[in-house]
N, C-alpha and C. Protein backbone atom coordinates (compact mmCIF):
# COMPACT_ATOMS: atom_id res chain seq x y z
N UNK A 1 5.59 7.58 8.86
CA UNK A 1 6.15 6.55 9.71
C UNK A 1 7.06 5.67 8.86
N UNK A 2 7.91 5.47 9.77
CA UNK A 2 9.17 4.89 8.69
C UNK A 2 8.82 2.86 9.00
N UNK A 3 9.52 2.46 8.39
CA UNK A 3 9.57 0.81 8.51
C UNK A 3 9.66 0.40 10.35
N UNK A 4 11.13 1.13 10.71
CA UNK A 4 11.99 0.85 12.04
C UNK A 4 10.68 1.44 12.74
N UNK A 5 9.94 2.53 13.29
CA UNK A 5 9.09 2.91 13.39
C UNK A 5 7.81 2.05 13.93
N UNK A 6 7.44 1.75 12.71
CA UNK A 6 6.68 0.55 12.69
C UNK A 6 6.69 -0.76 13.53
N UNK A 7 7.97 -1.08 13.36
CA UNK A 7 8.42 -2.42 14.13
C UNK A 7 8.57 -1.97 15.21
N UNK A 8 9.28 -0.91 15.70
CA UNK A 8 9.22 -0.39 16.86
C UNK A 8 7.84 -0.12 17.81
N UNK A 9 6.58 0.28 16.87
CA UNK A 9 5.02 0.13 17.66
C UNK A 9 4.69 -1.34 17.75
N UNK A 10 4.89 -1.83 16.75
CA UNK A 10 4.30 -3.37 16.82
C UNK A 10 4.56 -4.25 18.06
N UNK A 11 6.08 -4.10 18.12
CA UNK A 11 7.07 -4.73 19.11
C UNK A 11 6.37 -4.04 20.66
N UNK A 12 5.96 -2.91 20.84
CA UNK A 12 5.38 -2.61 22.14
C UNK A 12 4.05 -2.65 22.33
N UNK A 13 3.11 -2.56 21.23
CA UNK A 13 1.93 -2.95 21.19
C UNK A 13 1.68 -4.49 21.51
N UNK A 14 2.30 -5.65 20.84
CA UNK A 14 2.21 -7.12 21.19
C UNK A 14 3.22 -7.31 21.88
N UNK A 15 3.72 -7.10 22.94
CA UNK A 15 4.97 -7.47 23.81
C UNK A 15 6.03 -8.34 23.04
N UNK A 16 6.14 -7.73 22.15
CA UNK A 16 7.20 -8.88 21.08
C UNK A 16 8.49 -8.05 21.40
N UNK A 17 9.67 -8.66 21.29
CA UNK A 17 11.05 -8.73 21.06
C UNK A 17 10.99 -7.73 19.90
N UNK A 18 11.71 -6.64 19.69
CA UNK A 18 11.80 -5.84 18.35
C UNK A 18 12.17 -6.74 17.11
N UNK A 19 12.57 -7.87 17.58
CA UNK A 19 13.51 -9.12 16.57
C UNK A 19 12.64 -9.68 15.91
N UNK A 20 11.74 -10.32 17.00
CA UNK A 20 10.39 -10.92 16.63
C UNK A 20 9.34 -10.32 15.98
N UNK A 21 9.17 -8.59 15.79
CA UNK A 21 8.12 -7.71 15.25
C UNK A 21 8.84 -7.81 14.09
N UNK A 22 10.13 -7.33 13.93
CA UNK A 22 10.43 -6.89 12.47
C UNK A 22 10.32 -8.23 11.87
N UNK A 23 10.79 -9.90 12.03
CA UNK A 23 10.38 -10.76 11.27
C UNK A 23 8.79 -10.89 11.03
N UNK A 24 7.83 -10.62 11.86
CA UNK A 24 6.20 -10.63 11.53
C UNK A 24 6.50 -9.55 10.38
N UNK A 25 6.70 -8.38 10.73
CA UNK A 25 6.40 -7.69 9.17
C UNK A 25 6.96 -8.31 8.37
N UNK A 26 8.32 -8.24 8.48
CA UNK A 26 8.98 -8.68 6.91
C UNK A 26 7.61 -10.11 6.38
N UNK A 27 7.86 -11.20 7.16
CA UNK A 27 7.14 -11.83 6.85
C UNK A 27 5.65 -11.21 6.23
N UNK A 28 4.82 -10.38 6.75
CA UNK A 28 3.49 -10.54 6.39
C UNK A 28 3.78 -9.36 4.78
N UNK A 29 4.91 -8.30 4.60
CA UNK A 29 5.22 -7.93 3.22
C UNK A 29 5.34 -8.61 2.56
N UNK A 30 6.13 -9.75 2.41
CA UNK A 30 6.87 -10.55 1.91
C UNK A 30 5.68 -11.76 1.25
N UNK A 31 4.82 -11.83 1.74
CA UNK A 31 3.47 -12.44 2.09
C UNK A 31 2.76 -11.68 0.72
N UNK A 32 2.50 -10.58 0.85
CA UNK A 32 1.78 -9.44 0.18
C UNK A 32 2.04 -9.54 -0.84
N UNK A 33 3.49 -9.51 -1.56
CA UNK A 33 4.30 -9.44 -2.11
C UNK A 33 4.09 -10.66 -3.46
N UNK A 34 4.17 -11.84 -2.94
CA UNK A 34 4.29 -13.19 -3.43
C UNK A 34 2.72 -13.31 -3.85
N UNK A 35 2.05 -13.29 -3.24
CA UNK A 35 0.45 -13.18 -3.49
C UNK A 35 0.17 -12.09 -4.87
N UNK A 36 0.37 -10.95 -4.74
CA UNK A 36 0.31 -10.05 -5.96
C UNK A 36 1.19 -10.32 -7.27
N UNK A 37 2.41 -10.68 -6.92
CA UNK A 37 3.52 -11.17 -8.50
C UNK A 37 2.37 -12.76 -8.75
N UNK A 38 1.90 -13.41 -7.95
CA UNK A 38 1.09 -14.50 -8.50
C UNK A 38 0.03 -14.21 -9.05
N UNK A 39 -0.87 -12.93 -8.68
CA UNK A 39 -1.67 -13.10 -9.75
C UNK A 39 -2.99 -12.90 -8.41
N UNK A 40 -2.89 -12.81 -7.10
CA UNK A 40 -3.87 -13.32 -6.23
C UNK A 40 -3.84 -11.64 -6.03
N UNK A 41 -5.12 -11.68 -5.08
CA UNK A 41 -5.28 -10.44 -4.13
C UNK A 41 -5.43 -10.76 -2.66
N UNK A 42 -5.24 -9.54 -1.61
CA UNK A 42 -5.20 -10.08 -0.57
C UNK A 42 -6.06 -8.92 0.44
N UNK A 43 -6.85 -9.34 0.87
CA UNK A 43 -8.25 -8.81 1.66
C UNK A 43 -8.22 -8.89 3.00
N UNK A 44 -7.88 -7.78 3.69
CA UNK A 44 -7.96 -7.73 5.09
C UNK A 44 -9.15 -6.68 5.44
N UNK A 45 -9.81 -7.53 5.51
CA UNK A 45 -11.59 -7.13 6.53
C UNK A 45 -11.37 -6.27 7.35
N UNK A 46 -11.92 -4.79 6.06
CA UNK A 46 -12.26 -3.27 7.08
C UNK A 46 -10.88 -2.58 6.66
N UNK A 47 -9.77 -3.44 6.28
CA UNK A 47 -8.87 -2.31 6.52
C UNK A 47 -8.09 -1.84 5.02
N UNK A 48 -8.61 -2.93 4.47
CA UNK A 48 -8.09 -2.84 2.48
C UNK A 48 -7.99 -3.45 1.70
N UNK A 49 -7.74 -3.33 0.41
CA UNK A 49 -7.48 -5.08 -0.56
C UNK A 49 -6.20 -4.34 -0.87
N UNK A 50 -5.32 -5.15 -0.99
CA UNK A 50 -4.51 -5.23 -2.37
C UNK A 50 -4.23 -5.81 -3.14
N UNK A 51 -4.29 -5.27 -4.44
CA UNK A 51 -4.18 -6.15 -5.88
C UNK A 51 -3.54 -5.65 -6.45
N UNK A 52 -3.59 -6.40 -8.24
CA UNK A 52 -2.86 -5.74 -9.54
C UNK A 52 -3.38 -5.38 -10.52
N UNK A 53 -3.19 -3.71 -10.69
CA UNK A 53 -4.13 -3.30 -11.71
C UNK A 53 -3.39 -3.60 -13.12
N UNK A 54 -4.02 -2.94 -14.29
CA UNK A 54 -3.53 -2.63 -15.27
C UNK A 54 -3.12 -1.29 -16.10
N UNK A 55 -1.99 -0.51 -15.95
CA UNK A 55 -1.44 0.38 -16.94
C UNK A 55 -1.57 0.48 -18.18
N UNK A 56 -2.55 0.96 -18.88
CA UNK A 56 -2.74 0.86 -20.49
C UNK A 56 -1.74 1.40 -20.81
N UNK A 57 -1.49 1.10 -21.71
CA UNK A 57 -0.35 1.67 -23.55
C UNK A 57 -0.84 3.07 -23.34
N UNK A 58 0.08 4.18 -23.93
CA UNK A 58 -0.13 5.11 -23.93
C UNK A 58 0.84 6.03 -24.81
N UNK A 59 0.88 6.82 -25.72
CA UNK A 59 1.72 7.94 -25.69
C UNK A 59 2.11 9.07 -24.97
N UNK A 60 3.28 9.12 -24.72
CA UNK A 60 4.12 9.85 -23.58
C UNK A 60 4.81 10.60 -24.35
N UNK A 61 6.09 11.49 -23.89
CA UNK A 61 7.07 12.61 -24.06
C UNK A 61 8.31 12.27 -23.36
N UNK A 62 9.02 11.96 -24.33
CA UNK A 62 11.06 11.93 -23.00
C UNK A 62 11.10 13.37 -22.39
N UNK A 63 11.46 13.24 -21.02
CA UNK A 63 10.83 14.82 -20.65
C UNK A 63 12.70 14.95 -20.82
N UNK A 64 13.43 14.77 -21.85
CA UNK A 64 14.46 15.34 -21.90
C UNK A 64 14.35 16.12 -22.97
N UNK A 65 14.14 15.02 -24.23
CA UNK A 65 14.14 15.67 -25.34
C UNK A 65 13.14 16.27 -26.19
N UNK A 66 11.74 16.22 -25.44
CA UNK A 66 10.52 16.10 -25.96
C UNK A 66 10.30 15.33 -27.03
N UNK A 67 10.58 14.14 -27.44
CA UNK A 67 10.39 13.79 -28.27
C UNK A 67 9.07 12.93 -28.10
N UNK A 68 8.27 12.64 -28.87
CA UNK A 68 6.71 11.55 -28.38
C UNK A 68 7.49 9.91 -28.56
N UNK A 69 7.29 9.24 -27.38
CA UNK A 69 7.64 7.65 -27.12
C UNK A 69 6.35 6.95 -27.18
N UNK A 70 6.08 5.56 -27.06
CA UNK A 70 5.46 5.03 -26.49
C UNK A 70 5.62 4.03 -25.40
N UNK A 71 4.76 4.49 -23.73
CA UNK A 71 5.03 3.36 -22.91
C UNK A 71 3.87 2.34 -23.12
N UNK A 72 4.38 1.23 -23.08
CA UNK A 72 4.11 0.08 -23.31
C UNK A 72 3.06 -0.35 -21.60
N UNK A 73 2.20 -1.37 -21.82
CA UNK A 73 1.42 -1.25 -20.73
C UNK A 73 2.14 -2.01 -19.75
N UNK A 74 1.56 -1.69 -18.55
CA UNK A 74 2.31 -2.78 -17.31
C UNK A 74 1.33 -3.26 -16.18
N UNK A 75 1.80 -3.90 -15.56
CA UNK A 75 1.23 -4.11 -14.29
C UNK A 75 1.38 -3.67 -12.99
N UNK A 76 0.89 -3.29 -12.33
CA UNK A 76 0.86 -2.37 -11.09
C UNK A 76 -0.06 -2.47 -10.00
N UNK A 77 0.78 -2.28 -8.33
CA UNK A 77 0.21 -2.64 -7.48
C UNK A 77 -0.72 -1.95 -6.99
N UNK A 78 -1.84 -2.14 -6.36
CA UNK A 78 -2.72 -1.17 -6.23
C UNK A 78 -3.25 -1.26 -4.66
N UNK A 79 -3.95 -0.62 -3.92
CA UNK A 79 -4.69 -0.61 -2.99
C UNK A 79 -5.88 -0.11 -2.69
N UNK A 80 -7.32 -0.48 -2.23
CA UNK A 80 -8.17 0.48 -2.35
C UNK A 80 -8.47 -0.17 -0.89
N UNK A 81 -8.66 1.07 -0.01
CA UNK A 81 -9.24 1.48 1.68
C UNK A 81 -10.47 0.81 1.35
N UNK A 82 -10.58 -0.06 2.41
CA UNK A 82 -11.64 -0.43 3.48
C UNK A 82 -12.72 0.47 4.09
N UNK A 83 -13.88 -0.46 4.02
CA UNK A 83 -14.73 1.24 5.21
C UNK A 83 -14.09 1.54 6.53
N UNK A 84 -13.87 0.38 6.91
CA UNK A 84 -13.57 0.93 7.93
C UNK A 84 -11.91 1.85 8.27
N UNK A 85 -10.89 1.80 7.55
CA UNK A 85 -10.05 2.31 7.36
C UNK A 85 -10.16 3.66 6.76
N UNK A 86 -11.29 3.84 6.26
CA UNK A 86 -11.93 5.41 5.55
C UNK A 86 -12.62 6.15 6.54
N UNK A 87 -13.28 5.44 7.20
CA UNK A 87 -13.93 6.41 8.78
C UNK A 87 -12.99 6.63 9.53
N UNK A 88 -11.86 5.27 9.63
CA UNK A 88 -11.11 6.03 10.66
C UNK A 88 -10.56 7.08 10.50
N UNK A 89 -10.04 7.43 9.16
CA UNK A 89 -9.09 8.49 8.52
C UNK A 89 -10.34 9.49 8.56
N UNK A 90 -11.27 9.91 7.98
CA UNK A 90 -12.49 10.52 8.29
C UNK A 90 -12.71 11.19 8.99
N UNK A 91 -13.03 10.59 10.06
CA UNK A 91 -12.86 10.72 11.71
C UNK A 91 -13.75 12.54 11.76
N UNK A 92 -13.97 12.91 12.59
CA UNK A 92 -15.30 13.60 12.82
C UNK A 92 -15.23 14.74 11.97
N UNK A 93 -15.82 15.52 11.50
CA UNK A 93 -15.83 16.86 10.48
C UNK A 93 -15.44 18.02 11.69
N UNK A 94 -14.07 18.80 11.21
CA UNK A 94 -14.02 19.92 12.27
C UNK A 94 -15.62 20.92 12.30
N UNK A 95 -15.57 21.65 12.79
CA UNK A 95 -17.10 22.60 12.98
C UNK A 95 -16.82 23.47 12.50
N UNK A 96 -17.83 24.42 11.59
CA UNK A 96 -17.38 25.76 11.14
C UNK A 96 -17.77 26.60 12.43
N UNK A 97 -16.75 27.64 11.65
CA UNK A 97 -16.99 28.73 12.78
C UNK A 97 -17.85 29.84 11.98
N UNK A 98 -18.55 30.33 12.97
CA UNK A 98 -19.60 31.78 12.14
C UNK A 98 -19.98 32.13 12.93
């Protein structure tokens, strides 16, 4: 599902203006966004957190020249599913056949 997509369900799901959906998203990314470069996490009940992990130091390879580099560590956004966002995806076990 693409962004337009998105705004496009939102906008018919809450009787919103397509104008009015795409500013709620932008807004609630944008939201996401500012919260994680600060340093915060952000917890929506059942459906996920997102935070910022950490990338350790590591030795790597330039996949041009093979030569051994080192990347330096970083910070990175992360997400980990909700229960309830894991059942839904889940969702019933097909049946074997025999």
């Amino acid at each position: 599902m693409t962004k337009a997509e998105l705004i496009d369900l939102v906008a018919e799901r809450s009787r919103l203006s397509r104008r009015d959906a795409g500013r709620a998203i932008e807004a609630t990314l944008s939201l996401i966004e500012e919260s994680l470069t600060g340093g915060s996490e952000v917890s929506l009940s059942g459906f996920g957190k997102f935070h910022v992990g950490l990338r350790g130091a590591r030795a790597g390879v330039h996949p041009r020249t093979g030569e051994p580099i080192w990347v330096e560590a970083t910070r990175v956004p992360r997400f980990t599913a909700g229960s309830g966002l894991k059942r839904a995806v889940r969702g019933p076990l097909p049946r074997a056949r025999g």
